[in-house]
C-alpha atoms as a PDB file:
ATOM      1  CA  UNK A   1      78.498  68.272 102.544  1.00  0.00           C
ATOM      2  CA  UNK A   2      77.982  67.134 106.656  1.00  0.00           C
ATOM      3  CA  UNK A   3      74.560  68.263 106.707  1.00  0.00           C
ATOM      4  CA  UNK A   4      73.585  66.452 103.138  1.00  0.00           C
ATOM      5  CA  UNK A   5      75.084  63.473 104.439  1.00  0.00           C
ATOM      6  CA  UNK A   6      73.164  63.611 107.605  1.00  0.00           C
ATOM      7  CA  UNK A   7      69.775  64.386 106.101  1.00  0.00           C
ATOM      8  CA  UNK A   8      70.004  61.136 103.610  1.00  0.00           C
ATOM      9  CA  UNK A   9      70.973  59.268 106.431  1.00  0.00           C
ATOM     10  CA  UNK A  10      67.766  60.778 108.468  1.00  0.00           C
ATOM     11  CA  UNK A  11      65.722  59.664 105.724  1.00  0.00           C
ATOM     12  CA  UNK A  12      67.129  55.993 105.630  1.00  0.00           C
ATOM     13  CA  UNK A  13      66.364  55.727 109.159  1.00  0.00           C
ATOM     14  CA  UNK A  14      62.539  56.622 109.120  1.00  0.00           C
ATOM     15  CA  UNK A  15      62.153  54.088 106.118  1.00  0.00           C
ATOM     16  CA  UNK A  16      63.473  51.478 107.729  1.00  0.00           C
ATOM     17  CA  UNK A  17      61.173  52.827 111.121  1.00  0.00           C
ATOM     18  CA  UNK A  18      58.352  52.368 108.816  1.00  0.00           C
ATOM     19  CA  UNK A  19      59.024  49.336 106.981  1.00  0.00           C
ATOM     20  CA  UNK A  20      59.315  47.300 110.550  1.00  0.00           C
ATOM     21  CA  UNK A  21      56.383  48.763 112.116  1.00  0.00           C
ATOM     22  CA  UNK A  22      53.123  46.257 111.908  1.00  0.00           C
ATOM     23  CA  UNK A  23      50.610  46.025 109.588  1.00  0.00           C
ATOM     24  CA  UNK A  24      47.629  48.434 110.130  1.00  0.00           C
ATOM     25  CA  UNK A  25      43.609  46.478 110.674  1.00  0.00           C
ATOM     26  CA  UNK A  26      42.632  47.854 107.474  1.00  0.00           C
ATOM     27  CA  UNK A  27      45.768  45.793 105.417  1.00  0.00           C
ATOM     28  CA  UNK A  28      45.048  42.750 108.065  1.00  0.00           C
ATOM     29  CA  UNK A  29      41.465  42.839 106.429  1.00  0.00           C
ATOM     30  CA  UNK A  30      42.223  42.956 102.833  1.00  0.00           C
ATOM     31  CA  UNK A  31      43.360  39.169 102.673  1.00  0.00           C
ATOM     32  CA  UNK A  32      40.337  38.088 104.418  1.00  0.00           C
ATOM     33  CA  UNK A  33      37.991  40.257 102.329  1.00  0.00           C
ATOM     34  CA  UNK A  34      39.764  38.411  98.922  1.00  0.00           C
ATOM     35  CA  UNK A  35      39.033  35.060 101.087  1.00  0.00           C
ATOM     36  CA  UNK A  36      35.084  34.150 100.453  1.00  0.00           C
ATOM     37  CA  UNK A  37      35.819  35.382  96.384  1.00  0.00           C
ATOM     38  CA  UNK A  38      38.792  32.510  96.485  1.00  0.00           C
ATOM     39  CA  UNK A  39      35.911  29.874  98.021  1.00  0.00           C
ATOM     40  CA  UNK A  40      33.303  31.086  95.244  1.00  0.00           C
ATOM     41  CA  UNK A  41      35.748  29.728  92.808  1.00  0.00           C
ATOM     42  CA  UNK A  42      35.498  26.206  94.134  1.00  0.00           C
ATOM     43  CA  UNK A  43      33.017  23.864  92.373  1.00  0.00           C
ATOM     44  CA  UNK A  44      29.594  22.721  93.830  1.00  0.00           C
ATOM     45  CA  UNK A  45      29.584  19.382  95.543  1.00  0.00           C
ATOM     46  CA  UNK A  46      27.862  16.846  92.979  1.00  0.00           C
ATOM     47  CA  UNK A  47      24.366  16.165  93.874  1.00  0.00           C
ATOM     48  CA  UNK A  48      25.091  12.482  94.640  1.00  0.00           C
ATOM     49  CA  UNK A  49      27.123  13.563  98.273  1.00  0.00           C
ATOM     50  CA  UNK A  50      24.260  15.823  99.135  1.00  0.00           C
ATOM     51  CA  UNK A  51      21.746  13.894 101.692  1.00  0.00           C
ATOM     52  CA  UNK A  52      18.864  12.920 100.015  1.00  0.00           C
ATOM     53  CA  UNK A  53      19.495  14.492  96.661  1.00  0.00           C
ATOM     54  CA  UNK A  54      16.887  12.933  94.068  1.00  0.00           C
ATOM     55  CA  UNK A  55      18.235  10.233  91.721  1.00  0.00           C
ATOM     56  CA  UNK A  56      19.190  11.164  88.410  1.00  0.00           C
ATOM     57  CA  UNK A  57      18.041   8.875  85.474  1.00  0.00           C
ATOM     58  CA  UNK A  58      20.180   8.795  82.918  1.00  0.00           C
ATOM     59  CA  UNK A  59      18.485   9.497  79.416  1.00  0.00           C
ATOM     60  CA  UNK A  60      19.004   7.014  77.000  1.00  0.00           C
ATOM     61  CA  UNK A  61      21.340   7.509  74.088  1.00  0.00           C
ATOM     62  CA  UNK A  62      21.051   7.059  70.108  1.00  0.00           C
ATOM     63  CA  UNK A  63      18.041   5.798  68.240  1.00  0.00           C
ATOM     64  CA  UNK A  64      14.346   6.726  69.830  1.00  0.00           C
ATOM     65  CA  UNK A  65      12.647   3.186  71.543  1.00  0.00           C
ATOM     66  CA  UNK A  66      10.021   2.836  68.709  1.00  0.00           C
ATOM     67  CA  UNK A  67      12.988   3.080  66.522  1.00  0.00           C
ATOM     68  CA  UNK A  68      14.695   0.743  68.485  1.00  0.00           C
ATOM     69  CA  UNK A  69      12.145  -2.447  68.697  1.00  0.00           C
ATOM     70  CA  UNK A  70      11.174  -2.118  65.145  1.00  0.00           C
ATOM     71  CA  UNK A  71      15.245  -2.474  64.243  1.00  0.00           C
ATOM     72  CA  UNK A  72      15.013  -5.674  66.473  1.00  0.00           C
ATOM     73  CA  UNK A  73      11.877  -6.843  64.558  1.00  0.00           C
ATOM     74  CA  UNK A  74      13.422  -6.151  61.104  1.00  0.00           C
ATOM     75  CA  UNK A  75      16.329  -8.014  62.410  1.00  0.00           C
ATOM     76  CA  UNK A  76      14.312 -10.910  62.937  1.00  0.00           C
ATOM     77  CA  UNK A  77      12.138 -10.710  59.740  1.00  0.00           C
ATOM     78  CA  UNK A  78      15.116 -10.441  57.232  1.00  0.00           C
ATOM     79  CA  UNK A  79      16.405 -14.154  58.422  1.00  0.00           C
ATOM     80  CA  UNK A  80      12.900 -15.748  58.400  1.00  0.00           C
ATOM     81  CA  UNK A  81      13.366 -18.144  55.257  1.00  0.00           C
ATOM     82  CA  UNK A  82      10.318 -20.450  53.724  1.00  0.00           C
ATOM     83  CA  UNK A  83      11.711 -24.523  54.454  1.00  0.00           C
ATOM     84  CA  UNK A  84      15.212 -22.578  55.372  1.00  0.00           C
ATOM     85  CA  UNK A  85      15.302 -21.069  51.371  1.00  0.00           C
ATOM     86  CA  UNK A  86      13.140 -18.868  50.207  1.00  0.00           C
ATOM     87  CA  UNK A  87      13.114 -15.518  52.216  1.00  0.00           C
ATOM     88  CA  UNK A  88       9.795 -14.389  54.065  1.00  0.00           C
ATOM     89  CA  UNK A  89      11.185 -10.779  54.686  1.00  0.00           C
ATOM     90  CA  UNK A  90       8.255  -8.602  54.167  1.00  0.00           C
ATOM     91  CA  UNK A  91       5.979 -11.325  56.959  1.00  0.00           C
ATOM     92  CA  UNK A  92       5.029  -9.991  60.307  1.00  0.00           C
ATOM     93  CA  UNK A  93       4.563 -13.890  61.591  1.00  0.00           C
ATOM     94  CA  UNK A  94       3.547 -12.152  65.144  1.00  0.00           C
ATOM     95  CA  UNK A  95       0.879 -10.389  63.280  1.00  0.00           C
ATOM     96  CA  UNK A  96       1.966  -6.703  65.054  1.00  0.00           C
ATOM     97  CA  UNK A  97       5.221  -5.278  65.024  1.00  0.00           C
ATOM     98  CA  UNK A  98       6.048  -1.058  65.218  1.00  0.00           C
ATOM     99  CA  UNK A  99       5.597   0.577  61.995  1.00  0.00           C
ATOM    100  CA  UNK A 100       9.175   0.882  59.699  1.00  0.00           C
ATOM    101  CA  UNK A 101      10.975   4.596  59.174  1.00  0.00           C
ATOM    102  CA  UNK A 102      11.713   5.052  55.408  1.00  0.00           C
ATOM    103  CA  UNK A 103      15.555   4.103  56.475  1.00  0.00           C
ATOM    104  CA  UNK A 104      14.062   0.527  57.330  1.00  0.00           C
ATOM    105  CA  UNK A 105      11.945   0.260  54.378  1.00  0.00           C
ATOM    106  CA  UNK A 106      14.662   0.654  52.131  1.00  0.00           C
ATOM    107  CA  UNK A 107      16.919  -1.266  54.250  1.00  0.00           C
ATOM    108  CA  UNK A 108      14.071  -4.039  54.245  1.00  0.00           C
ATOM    109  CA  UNK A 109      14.132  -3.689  50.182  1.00  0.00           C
ATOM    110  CA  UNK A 110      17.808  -4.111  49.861  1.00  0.00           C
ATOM    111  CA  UNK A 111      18.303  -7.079  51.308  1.00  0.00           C
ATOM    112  CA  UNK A 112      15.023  -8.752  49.505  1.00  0.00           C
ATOM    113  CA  UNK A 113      16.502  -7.977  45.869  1.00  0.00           C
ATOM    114  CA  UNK A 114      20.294  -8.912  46.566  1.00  0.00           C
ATOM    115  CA  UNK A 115      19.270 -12.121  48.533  1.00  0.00           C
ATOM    116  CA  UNK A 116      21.093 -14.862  47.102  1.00  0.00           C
ATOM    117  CA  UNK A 117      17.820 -17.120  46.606  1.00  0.00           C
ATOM    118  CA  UNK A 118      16.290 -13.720  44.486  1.00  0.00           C
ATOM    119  CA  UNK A 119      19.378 -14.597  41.916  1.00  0.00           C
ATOM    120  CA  UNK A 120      18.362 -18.399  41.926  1.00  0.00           C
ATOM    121  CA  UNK A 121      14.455 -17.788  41.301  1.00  0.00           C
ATOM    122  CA  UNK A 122      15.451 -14.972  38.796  1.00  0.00           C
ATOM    123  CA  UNK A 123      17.463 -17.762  36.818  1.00  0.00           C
ATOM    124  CA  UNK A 124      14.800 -20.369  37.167  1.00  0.00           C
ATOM    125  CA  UNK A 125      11.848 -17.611  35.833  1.00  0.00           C
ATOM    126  CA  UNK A 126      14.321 -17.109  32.823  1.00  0.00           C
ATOM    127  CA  UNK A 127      14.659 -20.760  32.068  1.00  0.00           C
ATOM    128  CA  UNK A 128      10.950 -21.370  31.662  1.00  0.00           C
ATOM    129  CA  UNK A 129      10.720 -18.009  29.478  1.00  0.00           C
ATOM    130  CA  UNK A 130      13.162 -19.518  27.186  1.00  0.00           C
ATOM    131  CA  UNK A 131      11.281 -22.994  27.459  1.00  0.00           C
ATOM    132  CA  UNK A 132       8.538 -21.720  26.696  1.00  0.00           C
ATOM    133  CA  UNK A 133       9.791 -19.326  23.857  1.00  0.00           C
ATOM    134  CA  UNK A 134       8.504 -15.836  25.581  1.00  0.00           C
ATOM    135  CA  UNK A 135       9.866 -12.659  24.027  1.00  0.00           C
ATOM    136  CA  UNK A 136      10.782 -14.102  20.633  1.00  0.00           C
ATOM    137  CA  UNK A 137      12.783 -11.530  19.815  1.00  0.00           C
ATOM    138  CA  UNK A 138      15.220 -12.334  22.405  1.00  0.00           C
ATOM    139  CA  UNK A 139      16.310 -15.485  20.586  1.00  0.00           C
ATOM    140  CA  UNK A 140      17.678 -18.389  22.070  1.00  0.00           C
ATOM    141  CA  UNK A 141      21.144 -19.306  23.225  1.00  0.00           C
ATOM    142  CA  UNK A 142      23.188 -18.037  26.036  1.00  0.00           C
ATOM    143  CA  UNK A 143      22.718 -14.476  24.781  1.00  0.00           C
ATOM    144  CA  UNK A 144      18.731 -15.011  24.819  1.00  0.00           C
ATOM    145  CA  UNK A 145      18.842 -16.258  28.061  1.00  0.00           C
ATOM    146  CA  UNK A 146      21.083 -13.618  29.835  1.00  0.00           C
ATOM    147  CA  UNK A 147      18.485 -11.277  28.266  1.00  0.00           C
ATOM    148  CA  UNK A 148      15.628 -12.640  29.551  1.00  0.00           C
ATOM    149  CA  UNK A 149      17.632 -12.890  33.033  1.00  0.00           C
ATOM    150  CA  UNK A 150      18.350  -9.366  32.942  1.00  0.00           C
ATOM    151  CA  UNK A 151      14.720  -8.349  32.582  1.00  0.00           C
ATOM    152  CA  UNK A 152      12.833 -10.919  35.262  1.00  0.00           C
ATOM    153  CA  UNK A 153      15.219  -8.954  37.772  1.00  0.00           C
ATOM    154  CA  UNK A 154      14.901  -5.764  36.563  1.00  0.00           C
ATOM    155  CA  UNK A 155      11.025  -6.490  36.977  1.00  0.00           C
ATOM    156  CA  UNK A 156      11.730  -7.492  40.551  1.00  0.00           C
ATOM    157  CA  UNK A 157      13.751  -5.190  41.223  1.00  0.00           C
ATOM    158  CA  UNK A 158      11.515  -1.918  39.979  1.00  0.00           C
ATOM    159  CA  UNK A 159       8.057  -3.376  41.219  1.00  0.00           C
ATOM    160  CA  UNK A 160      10.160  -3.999  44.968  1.00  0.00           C
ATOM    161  CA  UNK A 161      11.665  -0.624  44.806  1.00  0.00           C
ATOM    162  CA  UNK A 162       8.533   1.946  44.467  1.00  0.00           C
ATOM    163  CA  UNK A 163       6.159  -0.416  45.855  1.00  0.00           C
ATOM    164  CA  UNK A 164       8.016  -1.841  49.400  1.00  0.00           C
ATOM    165  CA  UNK A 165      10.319   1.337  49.796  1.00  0.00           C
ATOM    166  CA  UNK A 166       9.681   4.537  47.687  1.00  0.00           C
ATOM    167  CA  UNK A 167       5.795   4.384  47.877  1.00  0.00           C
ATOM    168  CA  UNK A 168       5.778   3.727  51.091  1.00  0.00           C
ATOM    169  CA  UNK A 169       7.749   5.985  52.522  1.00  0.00           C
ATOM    170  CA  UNK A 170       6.511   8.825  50.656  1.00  0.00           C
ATOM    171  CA  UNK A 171       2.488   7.410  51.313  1.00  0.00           C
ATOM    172  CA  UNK A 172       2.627   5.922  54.951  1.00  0.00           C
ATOM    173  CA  UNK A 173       2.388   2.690  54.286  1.00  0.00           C
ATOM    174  CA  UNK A 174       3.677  -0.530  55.520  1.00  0.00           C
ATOM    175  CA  UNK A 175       4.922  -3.225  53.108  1.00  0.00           C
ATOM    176  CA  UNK A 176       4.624  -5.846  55.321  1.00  0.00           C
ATOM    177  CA  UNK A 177       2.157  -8.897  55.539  1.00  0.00           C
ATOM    178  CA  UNK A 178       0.469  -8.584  58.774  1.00  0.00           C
ATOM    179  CA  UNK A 179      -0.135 -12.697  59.515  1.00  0.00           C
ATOM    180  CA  UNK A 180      -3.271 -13.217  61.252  1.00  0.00           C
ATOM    181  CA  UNK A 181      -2.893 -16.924  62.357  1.00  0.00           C
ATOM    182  CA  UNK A 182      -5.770 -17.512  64.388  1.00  0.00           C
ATOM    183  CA  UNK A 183      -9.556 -17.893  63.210  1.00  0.00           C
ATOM    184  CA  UNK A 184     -11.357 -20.027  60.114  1.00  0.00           C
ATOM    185  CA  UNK A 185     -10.101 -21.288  57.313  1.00  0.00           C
ATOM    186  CA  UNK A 186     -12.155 -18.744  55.302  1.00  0.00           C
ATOM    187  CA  UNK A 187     -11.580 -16.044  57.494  1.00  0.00           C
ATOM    188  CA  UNK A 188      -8.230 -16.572  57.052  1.00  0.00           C
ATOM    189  CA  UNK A 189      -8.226 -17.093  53.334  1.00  0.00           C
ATOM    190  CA  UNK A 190     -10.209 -13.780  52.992  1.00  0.00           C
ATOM    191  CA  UNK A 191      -7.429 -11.829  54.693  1.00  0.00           C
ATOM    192  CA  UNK A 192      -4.967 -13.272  52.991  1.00  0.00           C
ATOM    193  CA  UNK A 193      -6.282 -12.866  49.652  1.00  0.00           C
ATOM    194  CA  UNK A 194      -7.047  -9.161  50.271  1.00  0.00           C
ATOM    195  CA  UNK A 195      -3.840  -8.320  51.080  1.00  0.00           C
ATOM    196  CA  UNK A 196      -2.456  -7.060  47.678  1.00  0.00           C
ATOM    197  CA  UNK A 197      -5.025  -4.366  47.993  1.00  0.00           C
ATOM    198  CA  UNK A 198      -5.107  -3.640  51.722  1.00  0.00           C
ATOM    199  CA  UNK A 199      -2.208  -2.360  53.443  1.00  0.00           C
ATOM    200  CA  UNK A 200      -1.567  -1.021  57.448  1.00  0.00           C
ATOM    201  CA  UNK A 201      -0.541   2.227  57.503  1.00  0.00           C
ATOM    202  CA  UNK A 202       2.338   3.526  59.801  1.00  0.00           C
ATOM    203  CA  UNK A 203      -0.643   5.283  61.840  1.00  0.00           C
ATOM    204  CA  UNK A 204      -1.777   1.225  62.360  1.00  0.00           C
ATOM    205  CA  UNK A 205      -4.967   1.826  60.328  1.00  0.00           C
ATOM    206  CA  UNK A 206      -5.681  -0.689  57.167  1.00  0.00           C
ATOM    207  CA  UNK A 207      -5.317   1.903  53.870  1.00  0.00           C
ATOM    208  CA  UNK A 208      -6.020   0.912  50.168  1.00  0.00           C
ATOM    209  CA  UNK A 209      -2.627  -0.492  49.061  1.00  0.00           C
ATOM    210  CA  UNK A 210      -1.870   2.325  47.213  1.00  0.00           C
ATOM    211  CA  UNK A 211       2.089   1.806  47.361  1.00  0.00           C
ATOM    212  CA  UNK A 212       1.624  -1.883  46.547  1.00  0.00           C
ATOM    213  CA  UNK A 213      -0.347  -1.397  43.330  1.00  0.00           C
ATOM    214  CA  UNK A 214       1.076   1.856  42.465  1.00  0.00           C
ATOM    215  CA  UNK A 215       4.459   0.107  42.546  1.00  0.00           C
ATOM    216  CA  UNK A 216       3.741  -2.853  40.307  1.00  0.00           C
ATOM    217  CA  UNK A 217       1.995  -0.313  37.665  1.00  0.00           C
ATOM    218  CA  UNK A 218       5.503   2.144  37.453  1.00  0.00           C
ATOM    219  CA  UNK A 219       7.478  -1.421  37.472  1.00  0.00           C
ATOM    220  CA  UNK A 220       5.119  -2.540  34.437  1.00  0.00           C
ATOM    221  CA  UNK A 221       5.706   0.960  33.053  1.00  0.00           C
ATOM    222  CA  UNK A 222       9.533   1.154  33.039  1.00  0.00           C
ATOM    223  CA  UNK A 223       9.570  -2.658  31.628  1.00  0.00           C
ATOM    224  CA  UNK A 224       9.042  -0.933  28.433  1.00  0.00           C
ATOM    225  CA  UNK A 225      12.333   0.261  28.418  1.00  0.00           C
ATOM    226  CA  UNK A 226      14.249  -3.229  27.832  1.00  0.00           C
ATOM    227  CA  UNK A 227      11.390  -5.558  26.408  1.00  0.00           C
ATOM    228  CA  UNK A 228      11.574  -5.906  22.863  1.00  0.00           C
ATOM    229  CA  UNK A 229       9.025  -3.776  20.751  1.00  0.00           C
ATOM    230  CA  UNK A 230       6.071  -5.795  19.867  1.00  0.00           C
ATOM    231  CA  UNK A 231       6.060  -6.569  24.109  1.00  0.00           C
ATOM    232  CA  UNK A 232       5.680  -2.814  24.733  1.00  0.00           C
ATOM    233  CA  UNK A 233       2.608  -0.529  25.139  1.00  0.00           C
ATOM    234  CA  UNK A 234       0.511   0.970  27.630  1.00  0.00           C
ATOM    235  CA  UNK A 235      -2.132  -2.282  27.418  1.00  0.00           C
ATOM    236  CA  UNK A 236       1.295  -4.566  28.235  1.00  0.00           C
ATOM    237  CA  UNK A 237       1.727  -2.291  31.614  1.00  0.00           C
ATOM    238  CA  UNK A 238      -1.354  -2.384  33.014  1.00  0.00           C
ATOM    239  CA  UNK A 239      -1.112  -6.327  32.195  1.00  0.00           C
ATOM    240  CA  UNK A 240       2.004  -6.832  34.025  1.00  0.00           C
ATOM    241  CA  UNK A 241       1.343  -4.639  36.402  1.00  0.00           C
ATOM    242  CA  UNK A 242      -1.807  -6.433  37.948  1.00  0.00           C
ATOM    243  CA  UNK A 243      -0.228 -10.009  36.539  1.00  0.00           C
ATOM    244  CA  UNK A 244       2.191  -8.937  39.488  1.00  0.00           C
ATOM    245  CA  UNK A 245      -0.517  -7.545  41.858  1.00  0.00           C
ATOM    246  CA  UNK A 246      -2.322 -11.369  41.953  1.00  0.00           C
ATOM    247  CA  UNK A 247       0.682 -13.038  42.117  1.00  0.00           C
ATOM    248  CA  UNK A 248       0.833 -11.087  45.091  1.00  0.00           C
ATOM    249  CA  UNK A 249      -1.963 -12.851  46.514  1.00  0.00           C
ATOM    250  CA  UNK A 250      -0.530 -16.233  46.028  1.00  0.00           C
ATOM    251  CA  UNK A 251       1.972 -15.002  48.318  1.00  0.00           C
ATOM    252  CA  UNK A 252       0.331 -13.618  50.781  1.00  0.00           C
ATOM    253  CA  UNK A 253      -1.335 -17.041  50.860  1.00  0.00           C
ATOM    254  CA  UNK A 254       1.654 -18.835  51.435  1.00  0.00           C
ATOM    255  CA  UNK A 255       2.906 -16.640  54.391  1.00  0.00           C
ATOM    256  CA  UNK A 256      -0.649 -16.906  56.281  1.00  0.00           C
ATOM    257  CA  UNK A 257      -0.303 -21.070  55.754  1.00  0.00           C
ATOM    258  CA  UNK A 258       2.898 -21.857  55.516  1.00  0.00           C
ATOM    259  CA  UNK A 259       4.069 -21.533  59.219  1.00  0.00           C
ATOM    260  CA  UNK A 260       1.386 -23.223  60.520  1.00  0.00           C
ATOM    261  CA  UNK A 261       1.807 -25.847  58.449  1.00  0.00           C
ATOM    262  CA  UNK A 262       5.487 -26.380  58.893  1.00  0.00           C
ATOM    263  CA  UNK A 263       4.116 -26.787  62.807  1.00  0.00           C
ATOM    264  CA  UNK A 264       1.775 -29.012  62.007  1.00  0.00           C
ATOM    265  CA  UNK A 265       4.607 -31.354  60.150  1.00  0.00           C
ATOM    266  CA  UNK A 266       7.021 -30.897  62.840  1.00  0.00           C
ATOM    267  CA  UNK A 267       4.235 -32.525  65.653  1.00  0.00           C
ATOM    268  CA  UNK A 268       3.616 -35.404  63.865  1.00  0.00           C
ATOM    269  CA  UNK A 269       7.532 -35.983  62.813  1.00  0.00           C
ATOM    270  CA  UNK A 270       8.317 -36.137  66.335  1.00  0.00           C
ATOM    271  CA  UNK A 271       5.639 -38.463  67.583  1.00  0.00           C
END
């Protein structure tokens, strides 16, 4: 019982022996060696505190710049008005602007058929049909009249829909009038008469207005669904279809004119 008493107490003693003595260089150097992975960890100084590190330019964010300006142009065309009323929406008055993406086209259509002034002109066109006793079978009356309403916008609406956004988009085309403003009377006249059959592409190059007259042919074509019988056929399409096409022209000769001549009035009223 002495001697196992004396051997545990041995053992006890060269622990604690060992446990005082001091660490040996190989576990000094294990700390250090974990050392360098510890400063790996720590994140890379930003290039802006490193001497002459290279400006960065920051890329710009959201739409692409073409994008961009032609947003700021369409902004600017869809509050041009003729004498503050009647809208001018589809007139480049600068004569060059950046071509439209089919999101702007059909943006550019919207707001031309639910334009307040679109409602009053609509109303007006359906009071001289009714004058005048176009579409018979309509009638007269209220009832007449709201019928005759309904179809002068359905025709605007249609003819604006595949000719200044679907057609377009699909073909290339711009549905714009590109104003010249400079140059001769004739010269001027020329252009502007041409421009129901002459349209700028998105590639900038003048095309055959294929959207344009396309789009007033399919508007003449659905017409036949809500016009009374004896005002349907395909002779009555092609009729309204290039009835709207010249009226076209008319318009394009009031956008090449018109702002030049509102200038002109403006001189004189203020001498």
């Amino acid at each position: 019982m002495l001697l196992r008493c004396l051997s545990v107490q041995a053992a006890f003693c060269a622990a604690t022996l060992v446990a005082q003595q001091p660490a040996t260089p190989t576990q000094q150097a294990a700390p250090a060696a974990q050392q360098p992975a510890v400063q790996a960890q720590q994140p890379a100084a930003p290039a802006e505190s490193l001497p002459n590190a290279p400006e960065q330019v920051p890329q710009a964010e959201g739409k692409p710049v073409k994008e961009s300006e032609s947003d700021e142009e369409l902004n600017k065309e869809e509050h041009q008005r003729l004498l503050g009323v009647l809208p001018t929406f589809n007139v480049v008055l600068g004569g060059t602007a950046p071509p439209l993406t089919p999101r702007q086209k059909y943006s550019l259509f919207f707001h031309s058929v639910t334009d307040p002034a679109q409602f009053v002109v609509t109303g007006l066109d359906a009071g001289i049909e009714q004058a005048e006793d176009q579409f018979p079978a309509y009638h007269y009356g209220f009832t007449g009249y709201l019928k005759r309403y309904a179809a002068s916008y359905a025709d605007s609406f249609d003819g604006n829909l595949f000719g200044n956004a679907i057609l377009p988009s699909l073909l290339h085309q711009d549905p714009r009038y590109f104003r010249l403003g400079h140059g001769t009377f004739s010269h001027r006249l020329g252009y502007a008469l041409a421009s129901t059959v002459r349209a700028k592409g998105d590639n900038g190059h003048w095309q055959f207005a294929t959207s344009n007259i396309a789009g007033n042919l399919i508007g003449g074509a659905i017409s036949n669904a809500y016009y009374p019988q004896e005002n349907r056929g395909l002779g009555l399409t092609f009729e309204r279809g290039f009835i709207v096409t010249a009226e076209g022209s008319i318009g394009g000769l009031l956008d090449e004119f018109y702002p030049g001549a509102i200038a002109y009035l403006k001189r004189h009223h203020h001498k």
